[in-house]
N, C-alpha and C. Protein backbone atom coordinates (compact mmCIF):
# COMPACT_ATOMS: atom_id res chain seq x y z
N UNK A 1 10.15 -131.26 120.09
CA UNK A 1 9.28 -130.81 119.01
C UNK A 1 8.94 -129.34 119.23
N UNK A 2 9.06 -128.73 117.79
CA UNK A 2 8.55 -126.93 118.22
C UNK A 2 7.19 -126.59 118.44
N UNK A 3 6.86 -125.92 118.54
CA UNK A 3 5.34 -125.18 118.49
C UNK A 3 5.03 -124.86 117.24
N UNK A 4 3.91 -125.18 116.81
CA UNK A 4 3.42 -124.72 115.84
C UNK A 4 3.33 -123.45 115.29
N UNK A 5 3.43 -122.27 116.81
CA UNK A 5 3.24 -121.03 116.23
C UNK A 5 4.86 -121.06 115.97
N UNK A 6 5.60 -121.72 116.80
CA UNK A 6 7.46 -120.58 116.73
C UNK A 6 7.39 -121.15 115.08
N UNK A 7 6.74 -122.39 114.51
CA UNK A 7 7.51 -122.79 113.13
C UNK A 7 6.56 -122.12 112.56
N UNK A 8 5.28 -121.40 112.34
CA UNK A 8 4.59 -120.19 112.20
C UNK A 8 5.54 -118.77 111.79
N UNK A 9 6.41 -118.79 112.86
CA UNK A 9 7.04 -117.60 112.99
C UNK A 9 8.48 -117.42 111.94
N UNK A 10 8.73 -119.00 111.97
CA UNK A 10 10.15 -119.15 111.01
C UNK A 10 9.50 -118.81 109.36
N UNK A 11 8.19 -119.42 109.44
CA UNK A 11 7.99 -120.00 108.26
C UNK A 11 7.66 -118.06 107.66
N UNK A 12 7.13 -117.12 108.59
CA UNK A 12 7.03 -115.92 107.86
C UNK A 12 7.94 -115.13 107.15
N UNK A 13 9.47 -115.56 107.54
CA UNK A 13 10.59 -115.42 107.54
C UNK A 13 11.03 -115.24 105.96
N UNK A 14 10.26 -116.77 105.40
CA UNK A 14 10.12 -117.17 104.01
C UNK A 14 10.47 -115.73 103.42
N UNK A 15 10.14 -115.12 103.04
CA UNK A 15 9.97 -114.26 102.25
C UNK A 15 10.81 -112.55 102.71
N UNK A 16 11.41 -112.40 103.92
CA UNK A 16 12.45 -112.11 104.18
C UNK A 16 13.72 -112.05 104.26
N UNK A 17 14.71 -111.19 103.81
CA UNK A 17 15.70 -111.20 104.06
C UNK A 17 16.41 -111.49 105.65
N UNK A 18 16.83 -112.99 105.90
CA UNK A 18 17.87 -112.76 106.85
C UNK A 18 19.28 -113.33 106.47
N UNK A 19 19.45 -113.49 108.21
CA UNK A 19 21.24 -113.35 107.79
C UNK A 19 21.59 -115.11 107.51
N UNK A 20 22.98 -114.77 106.61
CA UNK A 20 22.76 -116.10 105.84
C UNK A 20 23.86 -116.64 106.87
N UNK A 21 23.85 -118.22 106.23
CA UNK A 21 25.09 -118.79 107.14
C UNK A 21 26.31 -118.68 106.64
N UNK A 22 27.50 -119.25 107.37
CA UNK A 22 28.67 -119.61 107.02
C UNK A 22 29.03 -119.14 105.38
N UNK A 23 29.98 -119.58 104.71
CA UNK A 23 30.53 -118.97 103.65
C UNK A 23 29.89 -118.69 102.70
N UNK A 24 28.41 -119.08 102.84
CA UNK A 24 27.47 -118.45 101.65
C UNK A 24 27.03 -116.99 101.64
N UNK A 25 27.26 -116.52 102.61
CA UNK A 25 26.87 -115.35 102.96
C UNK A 25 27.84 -114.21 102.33
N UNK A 26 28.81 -115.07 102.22
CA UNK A 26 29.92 -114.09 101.77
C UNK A 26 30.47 -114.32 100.70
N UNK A 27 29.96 -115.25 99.58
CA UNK A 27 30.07 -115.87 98.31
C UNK A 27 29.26 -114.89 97.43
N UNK A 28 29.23 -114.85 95.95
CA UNK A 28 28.77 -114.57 95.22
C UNK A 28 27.25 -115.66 94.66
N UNK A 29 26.20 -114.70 94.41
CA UNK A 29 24.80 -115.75 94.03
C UNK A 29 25.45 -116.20 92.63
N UNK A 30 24.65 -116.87 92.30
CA UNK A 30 24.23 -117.52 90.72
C UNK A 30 22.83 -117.62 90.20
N UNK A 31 22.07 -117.40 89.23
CA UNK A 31 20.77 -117.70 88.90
C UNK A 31 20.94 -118.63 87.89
N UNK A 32 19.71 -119.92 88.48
CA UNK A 32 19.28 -121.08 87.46
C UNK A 32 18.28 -120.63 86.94
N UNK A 33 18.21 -121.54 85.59
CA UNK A 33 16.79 -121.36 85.05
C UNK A 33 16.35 -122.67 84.50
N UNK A 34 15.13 -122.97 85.30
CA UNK A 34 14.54 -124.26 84.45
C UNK A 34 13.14 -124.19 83.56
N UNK A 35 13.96 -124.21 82.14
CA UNK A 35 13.09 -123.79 81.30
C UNK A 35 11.79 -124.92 81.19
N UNK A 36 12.55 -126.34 81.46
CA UNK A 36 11.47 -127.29 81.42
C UNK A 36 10.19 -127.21 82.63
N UNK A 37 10.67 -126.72 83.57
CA UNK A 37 9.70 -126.58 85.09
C UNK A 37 9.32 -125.47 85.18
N UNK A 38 9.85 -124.35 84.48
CA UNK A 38 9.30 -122.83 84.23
C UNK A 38 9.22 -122.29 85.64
N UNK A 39 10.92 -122.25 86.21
CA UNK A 39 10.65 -121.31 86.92
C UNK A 39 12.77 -121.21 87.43
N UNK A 40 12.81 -119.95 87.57
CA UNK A 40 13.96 -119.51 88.25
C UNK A 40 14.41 -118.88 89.44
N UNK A 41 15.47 -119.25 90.31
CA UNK A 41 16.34 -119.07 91.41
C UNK A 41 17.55 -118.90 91.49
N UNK A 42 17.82 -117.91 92.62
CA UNK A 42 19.28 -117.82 92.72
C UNK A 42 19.79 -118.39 94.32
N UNK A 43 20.73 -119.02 93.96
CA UNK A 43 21.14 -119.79 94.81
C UNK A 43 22.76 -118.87 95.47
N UNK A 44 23.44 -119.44 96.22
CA UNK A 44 25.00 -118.93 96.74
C UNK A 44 25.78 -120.09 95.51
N UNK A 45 26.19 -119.69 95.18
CA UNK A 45 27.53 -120.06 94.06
C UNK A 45 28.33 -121.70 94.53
N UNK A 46 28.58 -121.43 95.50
CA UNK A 46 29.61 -122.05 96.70
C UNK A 46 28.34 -123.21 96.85
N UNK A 47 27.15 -123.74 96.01
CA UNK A 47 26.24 -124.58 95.88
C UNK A 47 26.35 -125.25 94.72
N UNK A 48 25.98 -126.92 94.54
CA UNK A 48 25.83 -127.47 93.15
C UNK A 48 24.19 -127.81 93.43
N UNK A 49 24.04 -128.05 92.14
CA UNK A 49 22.59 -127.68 91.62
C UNK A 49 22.60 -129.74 91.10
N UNK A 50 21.75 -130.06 91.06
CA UNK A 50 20.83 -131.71 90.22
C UNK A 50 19.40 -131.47 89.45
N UNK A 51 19.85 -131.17 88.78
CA UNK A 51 18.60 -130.62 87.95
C UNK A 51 17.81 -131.71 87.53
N UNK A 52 18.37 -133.36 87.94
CA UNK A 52 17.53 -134.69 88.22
C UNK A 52 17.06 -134.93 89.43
N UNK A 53 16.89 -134.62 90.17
CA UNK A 53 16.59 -135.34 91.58
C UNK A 53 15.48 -135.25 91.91
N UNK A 54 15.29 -136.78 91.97
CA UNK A 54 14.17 -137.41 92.76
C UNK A 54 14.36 -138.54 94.13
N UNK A 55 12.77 -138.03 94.65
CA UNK A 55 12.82 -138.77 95.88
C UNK A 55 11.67 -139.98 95.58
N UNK A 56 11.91 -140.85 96.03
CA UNK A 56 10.75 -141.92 95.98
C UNK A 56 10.35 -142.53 97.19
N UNK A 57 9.37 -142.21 97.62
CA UNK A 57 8.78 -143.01 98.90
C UNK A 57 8.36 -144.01 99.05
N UNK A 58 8.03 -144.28 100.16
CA UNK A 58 7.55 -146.05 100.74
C UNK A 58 6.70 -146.45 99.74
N UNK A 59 5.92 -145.65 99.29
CA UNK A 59 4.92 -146.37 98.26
C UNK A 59 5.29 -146.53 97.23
N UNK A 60 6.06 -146.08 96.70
CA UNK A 60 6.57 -146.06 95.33
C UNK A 60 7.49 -147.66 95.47
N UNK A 61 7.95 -148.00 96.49
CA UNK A 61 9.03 -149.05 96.20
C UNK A 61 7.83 -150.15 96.78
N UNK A 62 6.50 -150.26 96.98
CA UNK A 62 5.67 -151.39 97.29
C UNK A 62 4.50 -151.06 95.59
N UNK A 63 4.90 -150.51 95.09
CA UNK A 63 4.27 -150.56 93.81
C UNK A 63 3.56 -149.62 93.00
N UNK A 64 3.50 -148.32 94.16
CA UNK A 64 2.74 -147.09 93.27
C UNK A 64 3.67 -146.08 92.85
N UNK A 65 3.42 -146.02 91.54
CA UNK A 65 4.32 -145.31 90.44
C UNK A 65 3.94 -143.51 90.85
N UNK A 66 2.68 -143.42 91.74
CA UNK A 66 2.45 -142.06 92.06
C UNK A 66 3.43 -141.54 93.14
N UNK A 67 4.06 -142.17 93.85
CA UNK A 67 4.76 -141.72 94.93
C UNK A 67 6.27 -141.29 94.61
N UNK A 68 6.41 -140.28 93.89
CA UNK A 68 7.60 -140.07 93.44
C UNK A 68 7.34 -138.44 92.96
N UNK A 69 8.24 -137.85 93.95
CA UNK A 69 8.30 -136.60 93.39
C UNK A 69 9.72 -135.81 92.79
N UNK A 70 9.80 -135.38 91.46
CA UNK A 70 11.00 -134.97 90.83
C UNK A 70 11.72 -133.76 91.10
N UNK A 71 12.65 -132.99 91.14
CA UNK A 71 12.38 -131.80 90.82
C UNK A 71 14.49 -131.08 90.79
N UNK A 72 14.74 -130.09 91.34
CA UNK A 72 16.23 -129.63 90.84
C UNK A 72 16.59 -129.31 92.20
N UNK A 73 17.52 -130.06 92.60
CA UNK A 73 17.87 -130.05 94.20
C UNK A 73 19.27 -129.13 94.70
N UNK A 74 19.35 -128.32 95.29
CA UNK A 74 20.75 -127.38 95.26
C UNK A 74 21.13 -127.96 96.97
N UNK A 75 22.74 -128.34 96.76
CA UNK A 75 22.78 -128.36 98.26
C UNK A 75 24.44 -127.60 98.18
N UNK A 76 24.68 -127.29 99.55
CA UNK A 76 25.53 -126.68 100.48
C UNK A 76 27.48 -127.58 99.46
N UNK A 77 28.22 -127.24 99.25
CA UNK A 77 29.55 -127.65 98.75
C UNK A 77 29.95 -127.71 100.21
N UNK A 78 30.06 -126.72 101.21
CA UNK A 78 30.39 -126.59 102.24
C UNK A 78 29.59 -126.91 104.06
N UNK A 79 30.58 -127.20 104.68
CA UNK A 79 29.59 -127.63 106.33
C UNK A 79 29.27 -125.87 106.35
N UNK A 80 27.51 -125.99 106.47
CA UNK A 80 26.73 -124.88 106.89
C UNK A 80 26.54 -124.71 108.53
N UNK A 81 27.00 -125.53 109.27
CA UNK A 81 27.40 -124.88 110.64
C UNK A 81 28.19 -126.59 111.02
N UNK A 82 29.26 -125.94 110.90
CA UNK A 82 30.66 -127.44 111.62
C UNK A 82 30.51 -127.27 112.93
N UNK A 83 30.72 -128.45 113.39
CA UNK A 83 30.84 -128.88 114.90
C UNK A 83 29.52 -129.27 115.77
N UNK A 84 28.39 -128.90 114.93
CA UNK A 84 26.77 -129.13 115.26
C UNK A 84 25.99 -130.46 114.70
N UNK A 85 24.84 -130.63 114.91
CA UNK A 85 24.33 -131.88 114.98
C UNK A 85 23.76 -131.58 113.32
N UNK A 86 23.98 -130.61 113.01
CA UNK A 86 23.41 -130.60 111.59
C UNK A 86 24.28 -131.29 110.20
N UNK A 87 23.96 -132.33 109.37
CA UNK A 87 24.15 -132.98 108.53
C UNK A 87 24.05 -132.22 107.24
N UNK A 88 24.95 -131.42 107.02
CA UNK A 88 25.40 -130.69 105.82
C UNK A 88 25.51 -131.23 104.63
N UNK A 89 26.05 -132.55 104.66
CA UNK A 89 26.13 -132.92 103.40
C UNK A 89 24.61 -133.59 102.80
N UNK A 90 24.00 -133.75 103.62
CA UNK A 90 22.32 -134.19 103.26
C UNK A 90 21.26 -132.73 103.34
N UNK A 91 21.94 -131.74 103.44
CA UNK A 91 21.06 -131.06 103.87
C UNK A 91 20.73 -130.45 101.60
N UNK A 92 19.29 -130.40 101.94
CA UNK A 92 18.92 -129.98 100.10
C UNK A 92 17.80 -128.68 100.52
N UNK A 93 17.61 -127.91 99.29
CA UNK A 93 16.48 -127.20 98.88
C UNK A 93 16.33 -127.48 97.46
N UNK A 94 14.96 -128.19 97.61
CA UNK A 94 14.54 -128.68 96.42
C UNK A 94 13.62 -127.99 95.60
N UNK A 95 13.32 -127.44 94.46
CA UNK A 95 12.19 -126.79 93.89
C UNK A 95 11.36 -127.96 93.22
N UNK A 96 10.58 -127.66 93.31
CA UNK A 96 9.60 -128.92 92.76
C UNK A 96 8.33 -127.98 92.19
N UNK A 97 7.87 -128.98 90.75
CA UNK A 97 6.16 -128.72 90.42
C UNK A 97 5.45 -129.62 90.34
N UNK A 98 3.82 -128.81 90.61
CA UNK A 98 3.05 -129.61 91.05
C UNK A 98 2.90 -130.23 89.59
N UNK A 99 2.58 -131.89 89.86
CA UNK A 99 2.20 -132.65 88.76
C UNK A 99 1.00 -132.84 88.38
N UNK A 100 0.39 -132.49 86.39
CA UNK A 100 -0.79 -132.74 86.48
C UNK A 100 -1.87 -133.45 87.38
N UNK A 101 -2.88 -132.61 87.95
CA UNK A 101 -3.67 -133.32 88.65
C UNK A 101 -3.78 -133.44 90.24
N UNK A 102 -2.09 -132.86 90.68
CA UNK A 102 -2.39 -132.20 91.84
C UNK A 102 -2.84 -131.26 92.49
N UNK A 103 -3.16 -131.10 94.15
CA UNK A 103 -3.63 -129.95 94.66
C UNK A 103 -2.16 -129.15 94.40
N UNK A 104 -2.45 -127.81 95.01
CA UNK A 104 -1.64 -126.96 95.02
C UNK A 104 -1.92 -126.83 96.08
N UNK A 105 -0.94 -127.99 97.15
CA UNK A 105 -1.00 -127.43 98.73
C UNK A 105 0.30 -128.35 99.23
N UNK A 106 0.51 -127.92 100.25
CA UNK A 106 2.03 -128.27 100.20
C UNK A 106 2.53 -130.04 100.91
N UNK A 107 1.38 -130.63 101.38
CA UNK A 107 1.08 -131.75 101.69
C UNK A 107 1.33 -132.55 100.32
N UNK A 108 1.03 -132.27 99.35
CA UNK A 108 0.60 -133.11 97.93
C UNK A 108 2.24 -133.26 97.41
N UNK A 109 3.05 -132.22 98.28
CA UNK A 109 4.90 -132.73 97.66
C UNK A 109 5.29 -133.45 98.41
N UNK A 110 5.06 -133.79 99.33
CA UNK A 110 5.84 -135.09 100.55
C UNK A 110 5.46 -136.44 99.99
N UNK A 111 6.40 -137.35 99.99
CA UNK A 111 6.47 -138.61 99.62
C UNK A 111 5.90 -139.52 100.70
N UNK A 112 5.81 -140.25 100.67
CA UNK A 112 5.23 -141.69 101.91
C UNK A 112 6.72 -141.94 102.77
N UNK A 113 6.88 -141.83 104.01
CA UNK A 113 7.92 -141.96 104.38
C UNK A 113 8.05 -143.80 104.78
N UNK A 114 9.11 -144.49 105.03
CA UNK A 114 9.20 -145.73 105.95
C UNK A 114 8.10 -145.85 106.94
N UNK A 115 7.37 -147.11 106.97
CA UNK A 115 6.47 -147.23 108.48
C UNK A 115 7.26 -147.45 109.31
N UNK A 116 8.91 -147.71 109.65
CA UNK A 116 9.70 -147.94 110.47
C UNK A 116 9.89 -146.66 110.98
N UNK A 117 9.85 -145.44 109.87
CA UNK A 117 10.19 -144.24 110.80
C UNK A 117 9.06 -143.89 111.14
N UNK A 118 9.48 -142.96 112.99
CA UNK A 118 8.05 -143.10 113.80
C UNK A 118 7.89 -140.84 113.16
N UNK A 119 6.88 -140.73 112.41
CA UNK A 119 6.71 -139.70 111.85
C UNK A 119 5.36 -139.30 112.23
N UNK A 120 6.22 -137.73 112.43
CA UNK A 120 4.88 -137.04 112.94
C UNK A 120 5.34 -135.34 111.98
N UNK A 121 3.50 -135.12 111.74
CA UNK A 121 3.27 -133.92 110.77
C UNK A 121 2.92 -132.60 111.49
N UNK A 122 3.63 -132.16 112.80
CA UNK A 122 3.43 -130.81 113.25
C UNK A 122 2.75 -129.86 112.47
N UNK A 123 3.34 -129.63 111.78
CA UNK A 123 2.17 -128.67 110.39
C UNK A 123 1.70 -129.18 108.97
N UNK A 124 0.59 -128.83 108.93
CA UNK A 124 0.30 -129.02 107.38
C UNK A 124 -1.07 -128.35 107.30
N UNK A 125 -0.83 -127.42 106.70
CA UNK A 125 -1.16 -125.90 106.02
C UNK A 125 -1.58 -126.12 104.90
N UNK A 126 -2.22 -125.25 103.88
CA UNK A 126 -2.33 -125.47 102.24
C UNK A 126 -1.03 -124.62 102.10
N UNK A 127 -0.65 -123.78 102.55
CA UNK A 127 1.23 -123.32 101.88
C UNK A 127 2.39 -123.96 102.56
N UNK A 128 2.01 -124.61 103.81
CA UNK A 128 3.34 -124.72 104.45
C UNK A 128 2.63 -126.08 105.24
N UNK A 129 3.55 -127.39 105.36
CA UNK A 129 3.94 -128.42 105.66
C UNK A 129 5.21 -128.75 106.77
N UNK A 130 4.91 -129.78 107.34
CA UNK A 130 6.63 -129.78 107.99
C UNK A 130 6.31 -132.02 108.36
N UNK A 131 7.60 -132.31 108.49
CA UNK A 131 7.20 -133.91 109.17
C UNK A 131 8.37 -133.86 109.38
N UNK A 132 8.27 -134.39 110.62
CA UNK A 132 9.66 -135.24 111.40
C UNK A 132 9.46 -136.98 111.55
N UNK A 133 10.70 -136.58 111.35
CA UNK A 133 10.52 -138.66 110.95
C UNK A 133 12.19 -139.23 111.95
N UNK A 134 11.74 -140.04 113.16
CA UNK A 134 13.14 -140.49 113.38
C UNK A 134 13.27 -141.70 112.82
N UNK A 135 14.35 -141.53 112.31
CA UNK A 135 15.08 -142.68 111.38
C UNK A 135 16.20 -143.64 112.38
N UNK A 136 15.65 -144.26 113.02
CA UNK A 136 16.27 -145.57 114.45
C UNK A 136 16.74 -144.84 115.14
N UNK A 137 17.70 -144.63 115.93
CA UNK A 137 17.94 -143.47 117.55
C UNK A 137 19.26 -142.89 116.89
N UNK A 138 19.22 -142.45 115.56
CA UNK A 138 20.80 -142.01 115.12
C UNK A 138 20.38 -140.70 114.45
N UNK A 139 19.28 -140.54 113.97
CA UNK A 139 18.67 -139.12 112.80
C UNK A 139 17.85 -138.73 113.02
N UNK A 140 17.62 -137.62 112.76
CA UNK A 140 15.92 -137.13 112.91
C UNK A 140 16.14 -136.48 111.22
N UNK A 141 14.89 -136.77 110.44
CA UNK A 141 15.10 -136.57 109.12
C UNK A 141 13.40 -135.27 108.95
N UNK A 142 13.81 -134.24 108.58
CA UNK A 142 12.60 -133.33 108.44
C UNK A 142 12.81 -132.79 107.31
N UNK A 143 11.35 -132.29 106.89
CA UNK A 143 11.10 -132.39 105.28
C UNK A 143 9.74 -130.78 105.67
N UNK A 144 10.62 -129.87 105.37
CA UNK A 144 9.79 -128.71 104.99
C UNK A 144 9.00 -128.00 103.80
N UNK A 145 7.97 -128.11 103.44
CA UNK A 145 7.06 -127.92 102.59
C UNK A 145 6.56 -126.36 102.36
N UNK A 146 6.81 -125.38 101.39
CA UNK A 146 6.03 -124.01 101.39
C UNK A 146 6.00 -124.44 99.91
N UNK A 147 5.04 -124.07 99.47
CA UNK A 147 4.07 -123.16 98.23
C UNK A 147 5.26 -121.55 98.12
N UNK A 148 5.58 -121.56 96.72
CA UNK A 148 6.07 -120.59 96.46
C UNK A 148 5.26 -119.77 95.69
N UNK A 149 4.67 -120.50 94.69
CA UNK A 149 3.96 -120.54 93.52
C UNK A 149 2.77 -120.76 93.48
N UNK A 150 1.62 -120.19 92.83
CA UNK A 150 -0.17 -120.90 92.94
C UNK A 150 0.05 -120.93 91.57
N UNK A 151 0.62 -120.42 90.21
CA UNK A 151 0.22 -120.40 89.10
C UNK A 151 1.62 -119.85 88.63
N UNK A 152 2.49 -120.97 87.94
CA UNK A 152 1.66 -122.49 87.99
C UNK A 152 2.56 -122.90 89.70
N UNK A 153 1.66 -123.54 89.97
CA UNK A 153 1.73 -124.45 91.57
C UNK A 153 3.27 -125.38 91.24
N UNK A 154 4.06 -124.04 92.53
CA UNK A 154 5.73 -124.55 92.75
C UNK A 154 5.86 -124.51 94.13
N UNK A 155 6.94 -125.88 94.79
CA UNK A 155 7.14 -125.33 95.88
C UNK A 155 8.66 -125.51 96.25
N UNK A 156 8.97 -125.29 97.47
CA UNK A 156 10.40 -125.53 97.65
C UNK A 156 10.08 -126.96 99.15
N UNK A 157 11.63 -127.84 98.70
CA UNK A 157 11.46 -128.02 100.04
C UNK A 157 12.43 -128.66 100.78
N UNK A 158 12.41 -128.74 101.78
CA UNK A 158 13.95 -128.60 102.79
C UNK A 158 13.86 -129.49 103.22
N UNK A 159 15.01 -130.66 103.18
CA UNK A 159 15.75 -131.69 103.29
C UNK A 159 16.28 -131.52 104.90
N UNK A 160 16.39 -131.87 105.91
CA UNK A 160 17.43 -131.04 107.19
C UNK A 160 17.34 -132.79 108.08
N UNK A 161 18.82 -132.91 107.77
CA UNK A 161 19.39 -134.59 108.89
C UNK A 161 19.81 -133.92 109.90
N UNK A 162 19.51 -134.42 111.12
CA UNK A 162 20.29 -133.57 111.91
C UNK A 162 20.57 -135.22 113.22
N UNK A 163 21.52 -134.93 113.44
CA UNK A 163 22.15 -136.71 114.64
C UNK A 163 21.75 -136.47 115.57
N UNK A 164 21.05 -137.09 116.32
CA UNK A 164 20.35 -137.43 117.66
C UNK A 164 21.18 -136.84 118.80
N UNK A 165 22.50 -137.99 118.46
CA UNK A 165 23.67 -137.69 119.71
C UNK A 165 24.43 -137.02 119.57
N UNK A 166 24.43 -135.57 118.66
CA UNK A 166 25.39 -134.81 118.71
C UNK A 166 25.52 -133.73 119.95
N UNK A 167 27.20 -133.30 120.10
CA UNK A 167 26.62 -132.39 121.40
C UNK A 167 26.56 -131.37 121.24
N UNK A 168 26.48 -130.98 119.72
CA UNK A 168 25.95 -129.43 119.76
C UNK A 168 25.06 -129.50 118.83
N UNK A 169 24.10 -128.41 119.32
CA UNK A 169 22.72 -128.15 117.96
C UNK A 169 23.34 -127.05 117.04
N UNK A 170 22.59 -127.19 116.22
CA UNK A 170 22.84 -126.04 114.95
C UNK A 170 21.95 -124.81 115.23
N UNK A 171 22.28 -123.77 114.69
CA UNK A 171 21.45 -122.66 114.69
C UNK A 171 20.14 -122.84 114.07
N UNK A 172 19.25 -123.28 114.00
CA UNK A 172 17.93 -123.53 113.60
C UNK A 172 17.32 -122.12 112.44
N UNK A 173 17.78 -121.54 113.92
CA UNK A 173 17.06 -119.46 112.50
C UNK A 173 17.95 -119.09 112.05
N UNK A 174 18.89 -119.64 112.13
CA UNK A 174 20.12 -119.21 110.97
C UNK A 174 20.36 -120.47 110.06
N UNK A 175 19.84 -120.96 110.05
CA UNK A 175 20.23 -122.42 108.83
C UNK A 175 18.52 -122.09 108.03
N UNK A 176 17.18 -121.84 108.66
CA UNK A 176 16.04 -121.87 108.19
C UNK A 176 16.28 -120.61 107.54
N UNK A 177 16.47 -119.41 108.04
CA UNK A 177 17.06 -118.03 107.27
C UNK A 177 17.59 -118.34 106.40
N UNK A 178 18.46 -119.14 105.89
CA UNK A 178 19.26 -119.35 104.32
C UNK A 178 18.63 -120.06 103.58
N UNK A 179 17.66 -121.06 104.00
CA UNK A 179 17.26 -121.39 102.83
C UNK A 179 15.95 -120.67 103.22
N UNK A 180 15.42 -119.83 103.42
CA UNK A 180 14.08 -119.49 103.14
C UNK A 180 15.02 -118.02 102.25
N UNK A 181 15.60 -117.42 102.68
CA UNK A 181 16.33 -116.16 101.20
C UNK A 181 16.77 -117.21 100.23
N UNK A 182 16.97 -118.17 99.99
CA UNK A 182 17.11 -118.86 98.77
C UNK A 182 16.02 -119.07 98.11
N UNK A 183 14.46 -119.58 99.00
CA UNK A 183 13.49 -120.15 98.33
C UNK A 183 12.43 -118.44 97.68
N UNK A 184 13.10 -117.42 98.52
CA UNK A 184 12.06 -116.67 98.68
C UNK A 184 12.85 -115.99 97.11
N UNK A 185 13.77 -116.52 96.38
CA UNK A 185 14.26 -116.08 95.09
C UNK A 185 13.66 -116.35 93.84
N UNK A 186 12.81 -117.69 93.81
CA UNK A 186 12.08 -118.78 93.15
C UNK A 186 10.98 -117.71 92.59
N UNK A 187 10.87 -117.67 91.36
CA UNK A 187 9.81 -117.07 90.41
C UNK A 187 9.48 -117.94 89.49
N UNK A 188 8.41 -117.86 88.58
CA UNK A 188 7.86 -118.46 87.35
C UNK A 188 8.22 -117.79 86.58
N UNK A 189 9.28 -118.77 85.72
CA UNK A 189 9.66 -117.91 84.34
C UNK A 189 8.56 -118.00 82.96
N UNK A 190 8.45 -116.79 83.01
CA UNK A 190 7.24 -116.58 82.04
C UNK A 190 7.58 -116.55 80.39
């Protein structure tokens, strides 16, 4: 588990330019626009976009219709670092808005995870969130939370599987560097 300040330190990053990964870096952007969620991003090209995607949590499948958050999910076409423990094809940056009646803090976008997964919330900030959740001795499943937006209240947030038993790790500040220059693209289209 990191320190609160080093994911402190990634999370300032947000809003900086760094260096991107693997073939996105060297791809051409694209800009979406979601006129219904009122707000736009540019993503690496060499990305497909779900302008449906939703997640539904533990609560939502024991009966509460509140536990469900929607929003336009862009992930990777390509392995963002091959040969590492990082799960590319699960890996998302999701934009999401806040739904009538929520806070505008970045806790209020995370879903209810499994009580099977043993989850723990290292940060939770009013802009920035984080939970690690191991999913049986095969995944570790983390779910990054920033506030992009106060008005109207948007956030982004990062999907990252990464395999227990792999024998190599992924670059961590170079995989968090790409999607924080992706999220740090996210405006309110006015």
């Amino acid at each position: 588990m990191q320190s609160d300040a080093m994911f402190a330190r990634l999370l300032l990053a947000a809003f900086v330019t760094l260096g991107c990964a693997g073939a996105s870096a060297q791809t051409a952007w694209q800009t979406y626009t979601d006129a219904k969620r009122g707000f736009t991003i540019s993503y690496p090209a060499d990305w497909k976009v779900n302008p449906a995607f939703v997640d539904q949590g533990y609560a939502f499948h024991q009966g509460d219709p509140e536990d469900v958050r929607d929003g336009v999910a862009f992930t990777p076409t390509v392995a963002i670092a091959p040969g590492t423990n990082l799960q590319s094809d699960q890996l998302m940056l999701v934009v999401e808005v806040a739904r009538p009646g929520d806070l505008c803090q970045a806790a209020a976008f995370l879903v209810d995870p499994p009580p099977t997964y043993d989850t723990e919330m290292p940060v939770n900030k009013p802009d920035a969130a984080q939970t690690l959740a191991q999913a049986g001795d095969l995944y570790t499943i983390e779910h990054v939370v920033l506030i992009v937006s106060r008005t109207p209240c948007i956030a982004v947030q990062y999907y990252i599987v990464t395999a227990r038993n792999a024998p190599a790790r992924f670059n961590r500040e170079t995989v968090l560097g790409l999607l924080n220059h992706i999220a740090a693209t996210v405006k309110p289209a006015h």
